[in-house]
N, C-alpha and C. Protein backbone atom coordinates (compact mmCIF):
# COMPACT_ATOMS: atom_id res chain seq x y z
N UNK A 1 106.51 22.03 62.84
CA UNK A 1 106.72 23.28 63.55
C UNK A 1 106.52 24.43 62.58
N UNK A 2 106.00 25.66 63.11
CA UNK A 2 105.38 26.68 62.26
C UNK A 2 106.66 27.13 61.82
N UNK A 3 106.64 28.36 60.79
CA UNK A 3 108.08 28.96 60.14
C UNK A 3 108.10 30.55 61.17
N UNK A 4 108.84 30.99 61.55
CA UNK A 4 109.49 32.15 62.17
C UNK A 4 109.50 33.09 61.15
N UNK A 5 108.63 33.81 61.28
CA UNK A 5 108.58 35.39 60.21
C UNK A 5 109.16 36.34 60.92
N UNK A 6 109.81 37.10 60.31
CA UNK A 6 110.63 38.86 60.50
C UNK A 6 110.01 39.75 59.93
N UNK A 7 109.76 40.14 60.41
CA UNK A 7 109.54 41.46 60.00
C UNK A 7 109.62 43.04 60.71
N UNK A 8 110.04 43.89 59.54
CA UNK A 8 110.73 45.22 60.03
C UNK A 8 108.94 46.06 59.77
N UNK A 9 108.74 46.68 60.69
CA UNK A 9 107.60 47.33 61.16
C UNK A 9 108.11 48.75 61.76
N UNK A 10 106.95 49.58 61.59
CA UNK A 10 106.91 51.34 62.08
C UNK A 10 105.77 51.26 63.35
N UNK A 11 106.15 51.47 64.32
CA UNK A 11 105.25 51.71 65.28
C UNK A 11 105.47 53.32 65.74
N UNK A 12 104.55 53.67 66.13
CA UNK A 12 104.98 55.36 66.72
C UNK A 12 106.16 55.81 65.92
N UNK A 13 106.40 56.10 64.89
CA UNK A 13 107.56 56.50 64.40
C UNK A 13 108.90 55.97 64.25
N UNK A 14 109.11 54.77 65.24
CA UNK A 14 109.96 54.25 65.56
C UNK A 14 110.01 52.88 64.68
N UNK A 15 111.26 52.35 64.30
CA UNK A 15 111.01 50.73 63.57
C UNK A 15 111.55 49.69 64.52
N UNK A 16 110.61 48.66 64.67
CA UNK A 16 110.79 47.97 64.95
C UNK A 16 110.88 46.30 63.88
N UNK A 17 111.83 45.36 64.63
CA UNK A 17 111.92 43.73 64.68
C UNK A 17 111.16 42.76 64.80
N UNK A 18 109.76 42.79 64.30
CA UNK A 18 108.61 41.81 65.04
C UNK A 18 108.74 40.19 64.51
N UNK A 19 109.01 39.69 65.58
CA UNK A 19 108.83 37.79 64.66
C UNK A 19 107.33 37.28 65.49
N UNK A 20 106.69 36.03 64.33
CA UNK A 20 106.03 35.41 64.71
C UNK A 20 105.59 34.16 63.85
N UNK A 21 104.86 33.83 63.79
CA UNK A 21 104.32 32.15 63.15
C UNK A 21 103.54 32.98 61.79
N UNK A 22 102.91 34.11 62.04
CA UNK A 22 102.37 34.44 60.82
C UNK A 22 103.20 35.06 59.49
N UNK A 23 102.00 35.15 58.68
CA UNK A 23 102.87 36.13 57.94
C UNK A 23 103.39 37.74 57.86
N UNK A 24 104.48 37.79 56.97
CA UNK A 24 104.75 39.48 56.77
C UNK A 24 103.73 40.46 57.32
N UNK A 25 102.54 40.21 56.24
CA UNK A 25 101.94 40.77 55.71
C UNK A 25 100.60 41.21 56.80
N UNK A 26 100.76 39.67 57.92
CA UNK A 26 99.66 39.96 59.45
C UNK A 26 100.40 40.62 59.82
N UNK A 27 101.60 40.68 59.80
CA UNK A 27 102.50 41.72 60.95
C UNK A 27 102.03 42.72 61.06
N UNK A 28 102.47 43.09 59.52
CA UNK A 28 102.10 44.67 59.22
C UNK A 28 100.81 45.14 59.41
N UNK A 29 100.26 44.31 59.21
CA UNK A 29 98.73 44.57 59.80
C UNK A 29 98.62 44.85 61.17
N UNK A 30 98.81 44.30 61.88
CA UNK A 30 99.27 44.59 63.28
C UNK A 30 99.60 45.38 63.80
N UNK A 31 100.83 46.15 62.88
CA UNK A 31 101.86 47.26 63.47
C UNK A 31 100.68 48.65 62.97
N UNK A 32 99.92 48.20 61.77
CA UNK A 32 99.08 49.25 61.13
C UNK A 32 97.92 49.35 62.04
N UNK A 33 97.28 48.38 62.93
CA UNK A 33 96.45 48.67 64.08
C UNK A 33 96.67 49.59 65.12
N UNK A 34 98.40 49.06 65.83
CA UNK A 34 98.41 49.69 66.18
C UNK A 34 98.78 51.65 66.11
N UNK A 35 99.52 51.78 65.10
CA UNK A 35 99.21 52.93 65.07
C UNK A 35 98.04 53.80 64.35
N UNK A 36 97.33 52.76 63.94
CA UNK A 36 95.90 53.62 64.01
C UNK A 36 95.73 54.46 65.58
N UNK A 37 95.82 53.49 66.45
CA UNK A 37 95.64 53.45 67.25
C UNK A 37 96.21 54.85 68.25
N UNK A 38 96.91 54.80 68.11
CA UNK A 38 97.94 55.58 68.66
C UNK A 38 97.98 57.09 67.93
N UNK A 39 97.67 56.81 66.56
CA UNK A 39 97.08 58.43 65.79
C UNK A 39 95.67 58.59 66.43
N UNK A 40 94.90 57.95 66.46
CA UNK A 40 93.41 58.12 67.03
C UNK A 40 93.42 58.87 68.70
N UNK A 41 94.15 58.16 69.31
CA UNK A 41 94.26 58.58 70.70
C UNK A 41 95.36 59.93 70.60
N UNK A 42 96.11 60.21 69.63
CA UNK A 42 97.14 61.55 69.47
C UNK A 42 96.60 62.50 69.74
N UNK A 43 95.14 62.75 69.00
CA UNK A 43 94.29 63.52 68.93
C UNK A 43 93.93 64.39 70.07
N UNK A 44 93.62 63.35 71.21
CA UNK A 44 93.16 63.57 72.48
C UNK A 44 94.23 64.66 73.27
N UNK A 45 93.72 65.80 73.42
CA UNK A 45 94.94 66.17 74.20
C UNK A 45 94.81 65.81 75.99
N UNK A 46 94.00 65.20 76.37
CA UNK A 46 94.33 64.77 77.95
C UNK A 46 95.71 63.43 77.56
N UNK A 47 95.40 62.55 76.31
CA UNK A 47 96.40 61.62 76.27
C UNK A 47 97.83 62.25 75.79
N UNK A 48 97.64 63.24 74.90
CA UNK A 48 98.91 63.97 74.78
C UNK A 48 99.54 64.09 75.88
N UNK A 49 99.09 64.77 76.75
CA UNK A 49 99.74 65.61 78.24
C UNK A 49 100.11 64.55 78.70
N UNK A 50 99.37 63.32 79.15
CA UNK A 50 100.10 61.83 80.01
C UNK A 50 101.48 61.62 79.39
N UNK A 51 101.98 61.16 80.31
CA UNK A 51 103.33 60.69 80.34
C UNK A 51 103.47 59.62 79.59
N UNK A 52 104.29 59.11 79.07
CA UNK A 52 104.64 57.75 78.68
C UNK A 52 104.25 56.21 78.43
N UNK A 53 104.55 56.04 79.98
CA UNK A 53 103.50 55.10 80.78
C UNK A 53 102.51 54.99 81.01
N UNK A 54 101.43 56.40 81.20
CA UNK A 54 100.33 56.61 81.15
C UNK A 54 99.51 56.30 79.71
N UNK A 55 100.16 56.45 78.77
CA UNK A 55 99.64 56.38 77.00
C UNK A 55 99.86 55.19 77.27
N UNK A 56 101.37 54.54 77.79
CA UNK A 56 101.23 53.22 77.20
C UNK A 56 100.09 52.32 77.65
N UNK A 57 99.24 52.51 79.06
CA UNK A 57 98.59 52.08 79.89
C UNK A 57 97.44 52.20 78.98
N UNK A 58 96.99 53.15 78.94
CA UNK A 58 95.56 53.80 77.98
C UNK A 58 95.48 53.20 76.47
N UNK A 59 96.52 53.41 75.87
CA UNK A 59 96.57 52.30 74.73
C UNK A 59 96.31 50.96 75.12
N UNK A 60 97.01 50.37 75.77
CA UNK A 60 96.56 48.98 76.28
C UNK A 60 94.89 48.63 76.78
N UNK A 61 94.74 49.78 77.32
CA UNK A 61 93.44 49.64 77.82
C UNK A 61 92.27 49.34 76.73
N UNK A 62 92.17 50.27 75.91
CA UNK A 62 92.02 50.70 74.64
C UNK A 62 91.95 49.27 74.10
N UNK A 63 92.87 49.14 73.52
CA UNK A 63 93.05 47.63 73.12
C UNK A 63 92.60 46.26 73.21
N UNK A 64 93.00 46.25 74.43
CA UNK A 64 92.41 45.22 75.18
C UNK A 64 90.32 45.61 75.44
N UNK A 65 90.09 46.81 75.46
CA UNK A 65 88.35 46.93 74.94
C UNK A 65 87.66 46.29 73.85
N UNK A 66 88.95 46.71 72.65
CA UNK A 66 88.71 46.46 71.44
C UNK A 66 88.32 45.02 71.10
N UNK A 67 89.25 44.46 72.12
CA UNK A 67 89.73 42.88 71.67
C UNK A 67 88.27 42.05 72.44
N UNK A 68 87.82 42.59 73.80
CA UNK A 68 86.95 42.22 74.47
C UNK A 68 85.49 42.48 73.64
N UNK A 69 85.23 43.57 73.23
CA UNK A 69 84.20 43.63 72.10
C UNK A 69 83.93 42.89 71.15
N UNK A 70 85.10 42.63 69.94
CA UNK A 70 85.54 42.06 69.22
C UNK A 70 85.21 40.23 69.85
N UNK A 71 85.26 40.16 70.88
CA UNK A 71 85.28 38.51 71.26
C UNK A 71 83.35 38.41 71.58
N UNK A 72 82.84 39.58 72.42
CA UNK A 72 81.27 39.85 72.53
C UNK A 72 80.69 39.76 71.47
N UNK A 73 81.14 40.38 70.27
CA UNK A 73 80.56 40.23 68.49
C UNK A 73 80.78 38.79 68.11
N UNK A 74 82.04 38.10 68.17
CA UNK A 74 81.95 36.65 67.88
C UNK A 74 80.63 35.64 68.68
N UNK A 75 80.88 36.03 69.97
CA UNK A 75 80.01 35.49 70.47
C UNK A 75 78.49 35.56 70.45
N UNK A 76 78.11 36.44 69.98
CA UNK A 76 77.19 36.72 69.92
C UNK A 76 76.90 36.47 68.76
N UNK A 77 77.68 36.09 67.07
CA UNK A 77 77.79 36.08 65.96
C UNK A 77 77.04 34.51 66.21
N UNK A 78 77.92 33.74 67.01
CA UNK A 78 78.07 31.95 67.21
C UNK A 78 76.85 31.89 67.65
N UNK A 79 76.15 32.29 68.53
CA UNK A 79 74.64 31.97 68.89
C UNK A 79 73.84 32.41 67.96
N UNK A 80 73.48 33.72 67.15
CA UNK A 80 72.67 33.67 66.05
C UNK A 80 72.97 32.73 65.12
N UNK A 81 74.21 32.11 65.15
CA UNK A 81 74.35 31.11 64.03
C UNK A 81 73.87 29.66 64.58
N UNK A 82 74.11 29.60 65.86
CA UNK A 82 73.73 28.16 66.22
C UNK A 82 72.03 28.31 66.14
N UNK A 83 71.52 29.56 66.65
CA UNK A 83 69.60 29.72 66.23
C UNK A 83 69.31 29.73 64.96
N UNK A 84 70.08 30.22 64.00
CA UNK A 84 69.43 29.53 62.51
C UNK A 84 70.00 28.30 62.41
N UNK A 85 71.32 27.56 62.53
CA UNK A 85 71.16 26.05 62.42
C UNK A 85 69.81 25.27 63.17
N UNK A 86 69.76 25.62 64.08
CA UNK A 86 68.55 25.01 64.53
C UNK A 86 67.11 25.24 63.42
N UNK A 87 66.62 26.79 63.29
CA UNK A 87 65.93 26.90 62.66
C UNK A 87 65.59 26.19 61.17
N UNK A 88 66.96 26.26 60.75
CA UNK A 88 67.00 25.51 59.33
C UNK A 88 66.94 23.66 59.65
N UNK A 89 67.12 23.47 60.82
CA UNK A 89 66.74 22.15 60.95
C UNK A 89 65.59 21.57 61.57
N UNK A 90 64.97 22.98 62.19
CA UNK A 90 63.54 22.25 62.01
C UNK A 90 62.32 22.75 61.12
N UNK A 91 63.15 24.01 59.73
CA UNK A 91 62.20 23.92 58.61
C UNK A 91 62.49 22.61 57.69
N UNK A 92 63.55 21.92 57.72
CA UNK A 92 64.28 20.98 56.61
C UNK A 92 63.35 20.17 57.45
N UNK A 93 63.26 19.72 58.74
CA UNK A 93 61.95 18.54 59.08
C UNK A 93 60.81 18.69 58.64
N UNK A 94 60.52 19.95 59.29
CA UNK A 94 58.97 20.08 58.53
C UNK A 94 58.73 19.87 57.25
N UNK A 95 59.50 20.05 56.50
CA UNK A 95 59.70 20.31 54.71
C UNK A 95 59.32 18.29 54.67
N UNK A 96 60.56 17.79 55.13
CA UNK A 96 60.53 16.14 55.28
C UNK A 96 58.87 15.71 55.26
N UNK A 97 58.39 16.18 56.41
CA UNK A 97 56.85 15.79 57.47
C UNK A 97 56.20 16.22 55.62
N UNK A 98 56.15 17.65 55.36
CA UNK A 98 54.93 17.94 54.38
C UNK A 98 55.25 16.90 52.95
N UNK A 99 56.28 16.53 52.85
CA UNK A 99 56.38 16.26 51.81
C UNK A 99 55.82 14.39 52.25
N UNK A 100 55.88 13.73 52.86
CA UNK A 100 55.06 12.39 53.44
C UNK A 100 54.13 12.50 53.33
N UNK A 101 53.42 14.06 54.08
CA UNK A 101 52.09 14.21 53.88
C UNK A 101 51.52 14.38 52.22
N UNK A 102 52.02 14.79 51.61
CA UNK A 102 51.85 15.07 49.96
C UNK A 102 51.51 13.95 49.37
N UNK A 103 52.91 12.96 49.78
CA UNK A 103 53.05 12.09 49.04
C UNK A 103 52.03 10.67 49.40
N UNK A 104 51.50 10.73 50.73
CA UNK A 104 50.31 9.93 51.07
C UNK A 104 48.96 10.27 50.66
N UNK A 105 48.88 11.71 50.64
CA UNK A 105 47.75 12.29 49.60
C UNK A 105 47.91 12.22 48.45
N UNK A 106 48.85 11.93 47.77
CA UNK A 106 48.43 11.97 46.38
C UNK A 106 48.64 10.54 46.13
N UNK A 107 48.83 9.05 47.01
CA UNK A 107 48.25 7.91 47.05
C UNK A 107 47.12 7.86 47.43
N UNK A 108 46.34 8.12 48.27
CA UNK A 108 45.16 8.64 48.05
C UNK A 108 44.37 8.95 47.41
N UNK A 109 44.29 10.13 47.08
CA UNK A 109 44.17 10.66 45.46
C UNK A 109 43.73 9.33 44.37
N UNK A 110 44.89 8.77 44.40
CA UNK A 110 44.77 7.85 43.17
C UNK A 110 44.00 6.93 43.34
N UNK A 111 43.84 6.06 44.91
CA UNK A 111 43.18 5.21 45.21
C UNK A 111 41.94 5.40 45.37
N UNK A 112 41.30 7.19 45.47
CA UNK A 112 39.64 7.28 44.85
C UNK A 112 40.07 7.79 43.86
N UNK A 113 40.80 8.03 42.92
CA UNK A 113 40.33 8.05 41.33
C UNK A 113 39.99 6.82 41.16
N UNK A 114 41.51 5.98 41.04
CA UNK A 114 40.90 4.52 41.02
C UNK A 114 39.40 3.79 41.36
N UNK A 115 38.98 4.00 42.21
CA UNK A 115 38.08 3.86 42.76
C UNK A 115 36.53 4.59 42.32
N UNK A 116 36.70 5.75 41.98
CA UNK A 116 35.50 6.45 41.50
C UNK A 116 36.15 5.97 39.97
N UNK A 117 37.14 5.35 38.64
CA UNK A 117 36.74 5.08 37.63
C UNK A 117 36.12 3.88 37.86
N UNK A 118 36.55 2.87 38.79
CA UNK A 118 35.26 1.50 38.75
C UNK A 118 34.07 1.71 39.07
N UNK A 119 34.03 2.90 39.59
CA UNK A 119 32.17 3.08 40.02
C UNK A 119 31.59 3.52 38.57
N UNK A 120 32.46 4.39 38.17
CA UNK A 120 32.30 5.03 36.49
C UNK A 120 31.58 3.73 35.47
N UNK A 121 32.21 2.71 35.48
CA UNK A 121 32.60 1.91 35.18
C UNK A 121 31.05 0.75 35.29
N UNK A 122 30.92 0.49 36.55
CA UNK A 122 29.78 -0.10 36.85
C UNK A 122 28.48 0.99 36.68
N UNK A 123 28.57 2.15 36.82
CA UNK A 123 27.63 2.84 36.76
C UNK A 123 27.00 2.65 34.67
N UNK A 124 28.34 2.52 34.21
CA UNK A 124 28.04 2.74 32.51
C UNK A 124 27.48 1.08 32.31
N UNK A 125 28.24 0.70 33.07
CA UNK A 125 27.18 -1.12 32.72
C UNK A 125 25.56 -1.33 33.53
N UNK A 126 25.84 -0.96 34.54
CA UNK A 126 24.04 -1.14 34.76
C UNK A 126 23.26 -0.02 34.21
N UNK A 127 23.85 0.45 33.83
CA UNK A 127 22.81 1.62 32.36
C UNK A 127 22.40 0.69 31.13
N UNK A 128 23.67 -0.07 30.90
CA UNK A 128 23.59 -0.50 30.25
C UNK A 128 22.86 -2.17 30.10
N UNK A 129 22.65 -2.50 31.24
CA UNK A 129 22.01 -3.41 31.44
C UNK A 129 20.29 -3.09 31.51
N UNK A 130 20.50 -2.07 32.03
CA UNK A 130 18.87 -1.05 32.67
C UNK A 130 18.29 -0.91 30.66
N UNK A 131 19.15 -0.51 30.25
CA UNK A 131 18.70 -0.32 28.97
C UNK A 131 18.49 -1.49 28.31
N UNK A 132 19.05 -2.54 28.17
CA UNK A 132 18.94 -3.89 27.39
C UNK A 132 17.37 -4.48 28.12
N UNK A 133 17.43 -4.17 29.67
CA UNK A 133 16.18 -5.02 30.22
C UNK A 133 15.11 -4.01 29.68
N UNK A 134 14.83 -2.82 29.66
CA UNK A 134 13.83 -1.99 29.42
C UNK A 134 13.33 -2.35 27.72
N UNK A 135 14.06 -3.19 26.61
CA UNK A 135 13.94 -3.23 25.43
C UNK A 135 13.43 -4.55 25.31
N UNK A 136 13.56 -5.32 26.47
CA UNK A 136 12.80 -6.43 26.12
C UNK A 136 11.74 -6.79 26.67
């Protein structure tokens, strides 16, 4: 079972009691969102003038945008990532494919070197035969 964190937090001016599974230190992070939040929208004087309930509504709203965006960016993060896993797995094939191909060409390769030194080879002996018959 997770551990129960406390923590004493400033929201709107006010302190609050926050518990949860995380740490201190997410709390405060938390409590520091939200009154970003809440200084950002201060600004506004149509949200000034609303009532209470009305800020608290609009903050939420707010929020809950944030969080919905925030989930559109992941998602959208997870599919460019699943299109380069793919991509990187079908340059790592191809890479596989060229390198078979290389490596059958350069058996190849060897099997006409091989092949053109025995012609080398017979070519320097019936010279050499051509020459012994021409002397006698």
């Amino acid at each position: 079972m997770a551990i129960k964190t406390d923590a004493e937090v400033i929201i709107g001016g006010k302190v609050f009691t926050i518990s949860g599974t995380e740490s201190e230190e997410y709390l405060q992070k938390v409590a520091s969102y939200i009154n970003g939040k809440f200084n950002e929208y201060a600004q506004v004087d149509a949200f000034r003038r609303a009532n209470a309930e009305n800020q608290n509504v609009l903050m939420q709203l707010n929020i809950a945008d944030d969080y919905f965006k925030a989930m559109n960016r992941l998602k959208s993060m997870e599919e460019d990532l699943a299109s380069k896993e793919k991509e990187l797995y079908d340059l790592k094939h191809d890479l596989v494919n060229s390198q078979m191909k290389l490596e059958n060409m350069e058996k190849s390769n060897k099997i006409l070197k091989d092949e053109a030194s025995e012609k080398d080879k017979k070519i320097v002996r019936l010279e050499t035969e051509l020459k012994s018959l021409k002397k006698s």
